[in-house]
Protein backbone atom coordinates (compact mmCIF):
# COMPACT_ATOMS: atom_id res chain seq x y z
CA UNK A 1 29.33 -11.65 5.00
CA UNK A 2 30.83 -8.18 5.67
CA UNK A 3 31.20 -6.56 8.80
CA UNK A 4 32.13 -3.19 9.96
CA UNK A 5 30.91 0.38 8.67
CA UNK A 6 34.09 1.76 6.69
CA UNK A 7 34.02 3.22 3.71
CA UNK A 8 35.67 0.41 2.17
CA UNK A 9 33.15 -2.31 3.66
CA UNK A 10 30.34 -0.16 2.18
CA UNK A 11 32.12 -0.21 -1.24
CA UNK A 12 32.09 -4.38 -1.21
CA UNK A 13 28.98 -4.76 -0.22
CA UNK A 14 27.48 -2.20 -3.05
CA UNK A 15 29.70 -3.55 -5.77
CA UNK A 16 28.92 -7.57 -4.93
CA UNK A 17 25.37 -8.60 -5.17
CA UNK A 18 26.72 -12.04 -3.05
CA UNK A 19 27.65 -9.56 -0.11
CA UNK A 20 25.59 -9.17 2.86
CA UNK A 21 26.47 -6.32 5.79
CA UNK A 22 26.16 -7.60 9.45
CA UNK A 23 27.13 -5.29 11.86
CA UNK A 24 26.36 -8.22 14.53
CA UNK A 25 27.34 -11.23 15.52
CA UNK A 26 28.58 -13.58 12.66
CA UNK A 27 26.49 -15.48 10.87
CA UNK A 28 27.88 -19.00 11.35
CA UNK A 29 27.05 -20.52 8.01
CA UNK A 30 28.65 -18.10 6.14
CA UNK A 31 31.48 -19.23 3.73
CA UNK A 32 33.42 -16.11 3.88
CA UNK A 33 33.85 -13.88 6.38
CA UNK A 34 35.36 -10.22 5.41
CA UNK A 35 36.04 -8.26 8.92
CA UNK A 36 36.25 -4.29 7.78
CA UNK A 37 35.99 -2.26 10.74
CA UNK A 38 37.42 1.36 10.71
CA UNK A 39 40.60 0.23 12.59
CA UNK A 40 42.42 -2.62 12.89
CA UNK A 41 42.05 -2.98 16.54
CA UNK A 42 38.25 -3.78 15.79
CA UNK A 43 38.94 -6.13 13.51
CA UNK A 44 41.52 -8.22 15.30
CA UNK A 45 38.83 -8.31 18.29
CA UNK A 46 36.24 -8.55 16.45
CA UNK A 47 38.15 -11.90 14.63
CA UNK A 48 39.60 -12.93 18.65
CA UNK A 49 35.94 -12.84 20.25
CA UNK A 50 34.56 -14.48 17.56
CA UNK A 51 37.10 -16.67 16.34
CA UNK A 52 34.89 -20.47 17.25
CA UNK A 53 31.62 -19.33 16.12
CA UNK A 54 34.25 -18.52 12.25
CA UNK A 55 35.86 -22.00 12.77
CA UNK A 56 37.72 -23.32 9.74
CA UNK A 57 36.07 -20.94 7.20
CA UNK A 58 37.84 -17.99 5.41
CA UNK A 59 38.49 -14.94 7.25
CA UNK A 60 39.52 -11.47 5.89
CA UNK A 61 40.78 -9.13 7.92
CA UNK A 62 41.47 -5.61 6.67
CA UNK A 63 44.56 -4.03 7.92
CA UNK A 64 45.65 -0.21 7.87
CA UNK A 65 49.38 -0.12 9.28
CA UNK A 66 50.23 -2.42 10.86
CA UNK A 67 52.27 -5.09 9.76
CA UNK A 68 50.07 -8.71 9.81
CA UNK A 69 53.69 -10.70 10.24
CA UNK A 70 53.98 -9.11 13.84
CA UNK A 71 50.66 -10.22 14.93
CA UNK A 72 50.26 -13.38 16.91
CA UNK A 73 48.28 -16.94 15.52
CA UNK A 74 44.82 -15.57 16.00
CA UNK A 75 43.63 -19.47 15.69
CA UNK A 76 44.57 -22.58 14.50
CA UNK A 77 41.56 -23.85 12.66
CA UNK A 78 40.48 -20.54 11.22
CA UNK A 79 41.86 -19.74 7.46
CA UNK A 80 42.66 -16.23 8.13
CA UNK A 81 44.22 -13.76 5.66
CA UNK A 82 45.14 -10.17 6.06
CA UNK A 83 44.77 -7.47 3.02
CA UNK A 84 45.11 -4.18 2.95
CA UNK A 85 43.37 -1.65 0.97
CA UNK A 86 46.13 0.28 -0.18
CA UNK A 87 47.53 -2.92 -1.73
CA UNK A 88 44.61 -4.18 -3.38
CA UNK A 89 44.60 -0.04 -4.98
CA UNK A 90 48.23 -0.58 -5.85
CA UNK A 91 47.50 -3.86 -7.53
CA UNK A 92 44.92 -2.88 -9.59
CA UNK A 93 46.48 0.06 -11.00
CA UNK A 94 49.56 -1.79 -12.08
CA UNK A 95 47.17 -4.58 -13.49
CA UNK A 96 45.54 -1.77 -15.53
CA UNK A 97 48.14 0.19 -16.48
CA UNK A 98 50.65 -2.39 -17.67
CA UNK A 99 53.79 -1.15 -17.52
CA UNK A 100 55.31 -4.14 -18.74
CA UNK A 101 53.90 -3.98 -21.97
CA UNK A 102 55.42 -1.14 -22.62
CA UNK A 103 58.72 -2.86 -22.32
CA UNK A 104 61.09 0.50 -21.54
CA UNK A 105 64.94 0.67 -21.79
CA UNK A 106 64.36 4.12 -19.86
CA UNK A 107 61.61 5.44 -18.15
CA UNK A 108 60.99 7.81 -15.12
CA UNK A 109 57.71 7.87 -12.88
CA UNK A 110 57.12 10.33 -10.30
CA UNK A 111 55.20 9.46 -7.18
CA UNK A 112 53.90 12.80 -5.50
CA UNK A 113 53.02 12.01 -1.80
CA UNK A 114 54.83 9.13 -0.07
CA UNK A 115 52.06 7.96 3.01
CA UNK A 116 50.37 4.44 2.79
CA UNK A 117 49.10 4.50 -0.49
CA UNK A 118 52.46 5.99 -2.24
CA UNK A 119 54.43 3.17 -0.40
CA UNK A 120 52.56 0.66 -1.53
CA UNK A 121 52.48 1.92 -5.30
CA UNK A 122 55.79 1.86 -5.34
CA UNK A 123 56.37 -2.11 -3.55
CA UNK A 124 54.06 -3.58 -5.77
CA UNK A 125 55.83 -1.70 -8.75
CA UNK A 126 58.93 -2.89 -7.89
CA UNK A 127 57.63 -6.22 -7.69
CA UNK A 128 55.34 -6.65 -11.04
CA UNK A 129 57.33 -4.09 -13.76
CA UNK A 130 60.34 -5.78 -14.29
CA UNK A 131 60.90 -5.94 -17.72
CA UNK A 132 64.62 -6.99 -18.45
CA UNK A 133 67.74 -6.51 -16.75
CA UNK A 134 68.97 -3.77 -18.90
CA UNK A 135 65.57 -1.88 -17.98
CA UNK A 136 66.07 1.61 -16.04
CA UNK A 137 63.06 2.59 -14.47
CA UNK A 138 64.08 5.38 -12.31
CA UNK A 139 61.31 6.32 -9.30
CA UNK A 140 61.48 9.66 -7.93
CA UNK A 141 59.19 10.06 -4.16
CA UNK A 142 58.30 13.25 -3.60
CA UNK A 143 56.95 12.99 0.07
CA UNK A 144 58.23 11.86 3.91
CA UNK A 145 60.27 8.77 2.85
CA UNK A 146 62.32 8.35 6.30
CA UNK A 147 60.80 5.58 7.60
CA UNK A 148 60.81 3.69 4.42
CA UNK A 149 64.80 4.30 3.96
CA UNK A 150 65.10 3.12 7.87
CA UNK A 151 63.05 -0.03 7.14
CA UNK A 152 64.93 -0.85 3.73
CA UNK A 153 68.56 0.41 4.61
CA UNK A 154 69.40 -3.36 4.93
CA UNK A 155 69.18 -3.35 1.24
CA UNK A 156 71.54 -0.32 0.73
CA UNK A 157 68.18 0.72 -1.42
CA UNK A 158 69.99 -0.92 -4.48
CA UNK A 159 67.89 -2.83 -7.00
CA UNK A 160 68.75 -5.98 -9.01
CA UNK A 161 68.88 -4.45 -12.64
CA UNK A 162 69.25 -0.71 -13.22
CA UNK A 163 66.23 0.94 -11.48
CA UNK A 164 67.25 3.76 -9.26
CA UNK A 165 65.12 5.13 -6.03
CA UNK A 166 65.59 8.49 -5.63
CA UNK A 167 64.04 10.85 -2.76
CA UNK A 168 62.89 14.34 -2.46
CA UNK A 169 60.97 16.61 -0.43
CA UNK A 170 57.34 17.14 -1.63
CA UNK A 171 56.64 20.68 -3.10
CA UNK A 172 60.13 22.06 -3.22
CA UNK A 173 61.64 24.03 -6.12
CA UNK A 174 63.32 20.48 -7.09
CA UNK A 175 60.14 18.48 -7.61
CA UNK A 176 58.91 21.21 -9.69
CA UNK A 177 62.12 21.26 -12.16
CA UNK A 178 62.13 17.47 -12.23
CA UNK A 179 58.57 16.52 -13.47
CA UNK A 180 59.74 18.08 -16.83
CA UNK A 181 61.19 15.03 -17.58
CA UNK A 182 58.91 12.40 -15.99
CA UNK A 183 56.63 9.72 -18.16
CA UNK A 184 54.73 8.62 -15.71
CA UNK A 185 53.43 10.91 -12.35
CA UNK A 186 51.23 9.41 -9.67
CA UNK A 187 49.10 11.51 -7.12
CA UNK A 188 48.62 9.87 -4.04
CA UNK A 189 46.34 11.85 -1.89
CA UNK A 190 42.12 12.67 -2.52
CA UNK A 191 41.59 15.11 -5.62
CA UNK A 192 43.15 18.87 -5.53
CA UNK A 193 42.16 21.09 -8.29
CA UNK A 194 45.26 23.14 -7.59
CA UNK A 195 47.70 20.48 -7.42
CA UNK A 196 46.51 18.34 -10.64
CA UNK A 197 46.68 22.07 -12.44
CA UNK A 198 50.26 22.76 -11.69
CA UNK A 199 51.11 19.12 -12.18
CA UNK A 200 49.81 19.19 -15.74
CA UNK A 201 51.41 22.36 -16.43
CA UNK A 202 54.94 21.57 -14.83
CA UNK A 203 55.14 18.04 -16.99
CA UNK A 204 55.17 17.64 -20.76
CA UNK A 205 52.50 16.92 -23.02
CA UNK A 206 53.65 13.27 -23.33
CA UNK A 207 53.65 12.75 -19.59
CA UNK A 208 50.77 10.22 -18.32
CA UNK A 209 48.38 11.96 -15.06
CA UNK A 210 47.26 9.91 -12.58
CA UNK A 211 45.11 11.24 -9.46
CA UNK A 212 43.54 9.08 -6.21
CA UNK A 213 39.96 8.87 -7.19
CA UNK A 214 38.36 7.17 -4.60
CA UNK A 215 34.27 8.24 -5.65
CA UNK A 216 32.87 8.08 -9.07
CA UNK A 217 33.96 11.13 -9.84
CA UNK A 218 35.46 12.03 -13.57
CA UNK A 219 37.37 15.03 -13.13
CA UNK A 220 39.10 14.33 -16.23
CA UNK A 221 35.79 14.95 -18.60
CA UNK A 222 36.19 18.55 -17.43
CA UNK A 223 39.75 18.98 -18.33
CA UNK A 224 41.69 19.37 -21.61
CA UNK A 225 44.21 16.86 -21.02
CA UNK A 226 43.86 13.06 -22.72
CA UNK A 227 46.56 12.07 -20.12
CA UNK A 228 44.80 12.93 -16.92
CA UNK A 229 43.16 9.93 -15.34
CA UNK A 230 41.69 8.34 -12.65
CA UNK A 231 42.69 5.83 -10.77
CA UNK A 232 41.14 3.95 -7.38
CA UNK A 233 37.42 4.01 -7.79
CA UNK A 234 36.09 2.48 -5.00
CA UNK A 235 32.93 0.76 -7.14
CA UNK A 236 35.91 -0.82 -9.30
CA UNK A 237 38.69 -1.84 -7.21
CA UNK A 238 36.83 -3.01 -4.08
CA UNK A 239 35.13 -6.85 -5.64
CA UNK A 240 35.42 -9.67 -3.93
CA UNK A 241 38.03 -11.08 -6.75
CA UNK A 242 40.76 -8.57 -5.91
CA UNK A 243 40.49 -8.95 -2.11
CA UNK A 244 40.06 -12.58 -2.16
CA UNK A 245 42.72 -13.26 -5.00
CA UNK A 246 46.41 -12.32 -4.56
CA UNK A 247 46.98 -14.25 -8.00
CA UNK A 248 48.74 -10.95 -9.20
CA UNK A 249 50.67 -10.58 -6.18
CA UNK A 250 52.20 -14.18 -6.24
CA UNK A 251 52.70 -14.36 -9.65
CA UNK A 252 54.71 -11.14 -9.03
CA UNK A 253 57.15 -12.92 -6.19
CA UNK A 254 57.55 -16.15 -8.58
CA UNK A 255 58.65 -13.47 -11.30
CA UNK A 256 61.12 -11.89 -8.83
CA UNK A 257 62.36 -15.22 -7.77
CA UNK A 258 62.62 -16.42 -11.39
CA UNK A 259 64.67 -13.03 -12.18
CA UNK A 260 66.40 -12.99 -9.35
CA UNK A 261 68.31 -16.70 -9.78
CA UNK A 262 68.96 -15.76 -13.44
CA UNK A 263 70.48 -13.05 -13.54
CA UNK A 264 71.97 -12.90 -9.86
CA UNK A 265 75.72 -12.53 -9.62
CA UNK A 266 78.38 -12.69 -7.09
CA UNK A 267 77.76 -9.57 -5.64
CA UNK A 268 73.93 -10.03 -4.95
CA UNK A 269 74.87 -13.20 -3.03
């Protein structure tokens, strides 16, 4: 069952025959319980007031900003799990895309707009393309990065192999000069025509084009570039299997572990 009226609980509910919208009260024999509510303060309520009548069955509660490890136990014999949608979009483009496979010794990626969605692109990249110690992958955010810095200055923003993080401001004379050289550039915000244009015409032929894509849309039919494409589509990324299974997403921290404890050294200790 899946309530709330967001654009994302729409999505589920039009791309899963099994799913069934109740804007009500729950419906207490239901399995699964997805709570999708336009902000996060509905769906905590929403899972508080109703937390007996959803005793001991799964409970998914779509966050926005806030951070699920600050929030109190919202009940001991409920099985509840947080996602967030900008995760399971940053998941399933790295699934598709497959960096990995590509196996670089060198590679640059541009991420062009640094809000939710940027942040978590580049988290879950940072997590699931590590290729080899000798890889470097270097990441260049164009967009407001200063509370990401502040949150990870504990790390002196130093990686375990050779991947670099390096910040600039969005559409400045820099970004411009610096996407001549990129493999690999991500849009993060909803479709501009004049953006993707000056993108595609700042960056090499060889470069891969991605854009946020949320409808159905294929902008890329109309557009004489093989290396534009979507990514995001709402009718492919919202299924119960990629909210439900973090598979990916484990796998990921039992690869980081694994690389971690072989090739750590004395001055990662």
């Amino acid at each position: 069952v899946v309530y709330g009226d967001s654009v994302y609980a729409e999505a589920l509910c039009e791309n899963e025959k099994k799913a069934v919208s109740c804007k009500a009260e729950p419906i207490a024999y239901a399995k699964n319980h997805f709570i999708m509510f336009d902000s996060e303060l509905e769906n905590l309520s929403f899972c508080h007031k109703y937390r007996k009548r959803m005793k001991k069955k799964n409970i998914y509660v779509c966050m926005h900003e806030m951070n699920d490890m600050l929030l109190k136990k919202l009940g001991a014999d409920s099985k509840i799990k947080f996602f967030h949608p900008n995760d399971v979009i940053a998941r399933s483009f790295w699934k598709e895309r497959q960096l990995w496979m590509d196996a670089p010794q060198e590679y640059r990626i541009a991420i062009i707009g640094f809000g939710s969605l940027g942040r978590r692109l580049l988290e879950k990249s940072l997590l699931l393309n590590l290729v080899s110690a000798e890889q470097k992958v270097q990441y260049y955010i164009f967009g407001d990065a200063k509370h990401f810095r502040v949150s990870h200055s504990h790390t002196g923003m130093q990686l375990m192999n050779q991947d670099q993080l390096l910040f600039f401001d969005e559409n400045s004379e820099e970004q411009w000069e610096l996407l001549e050289n990129m493999d690999l550039i991500i849009l993060t915000e909803n479709t501009d025509m004049g953006l993707i244009q000056k993108v595609l015409c700042s960056s090499n032929s060889t470069c891969e084009v991605y854009y946020y894509s949320p409808k159905a849309d294929r902008l890329c039919d109309f557009i004489e570039a093989e290396r534009l494409q979507p990514y995001g589509r709402m009718d492919e990324v919202f299924t119960l299997e990629n909210i439900k299974t973090d598979k990916l997403y484990q796998n990921a921290i039992e690869l980081n572990k694994r690389y971690v404890e072989r090739y750590q050294s004395e001055e990662w200790e």
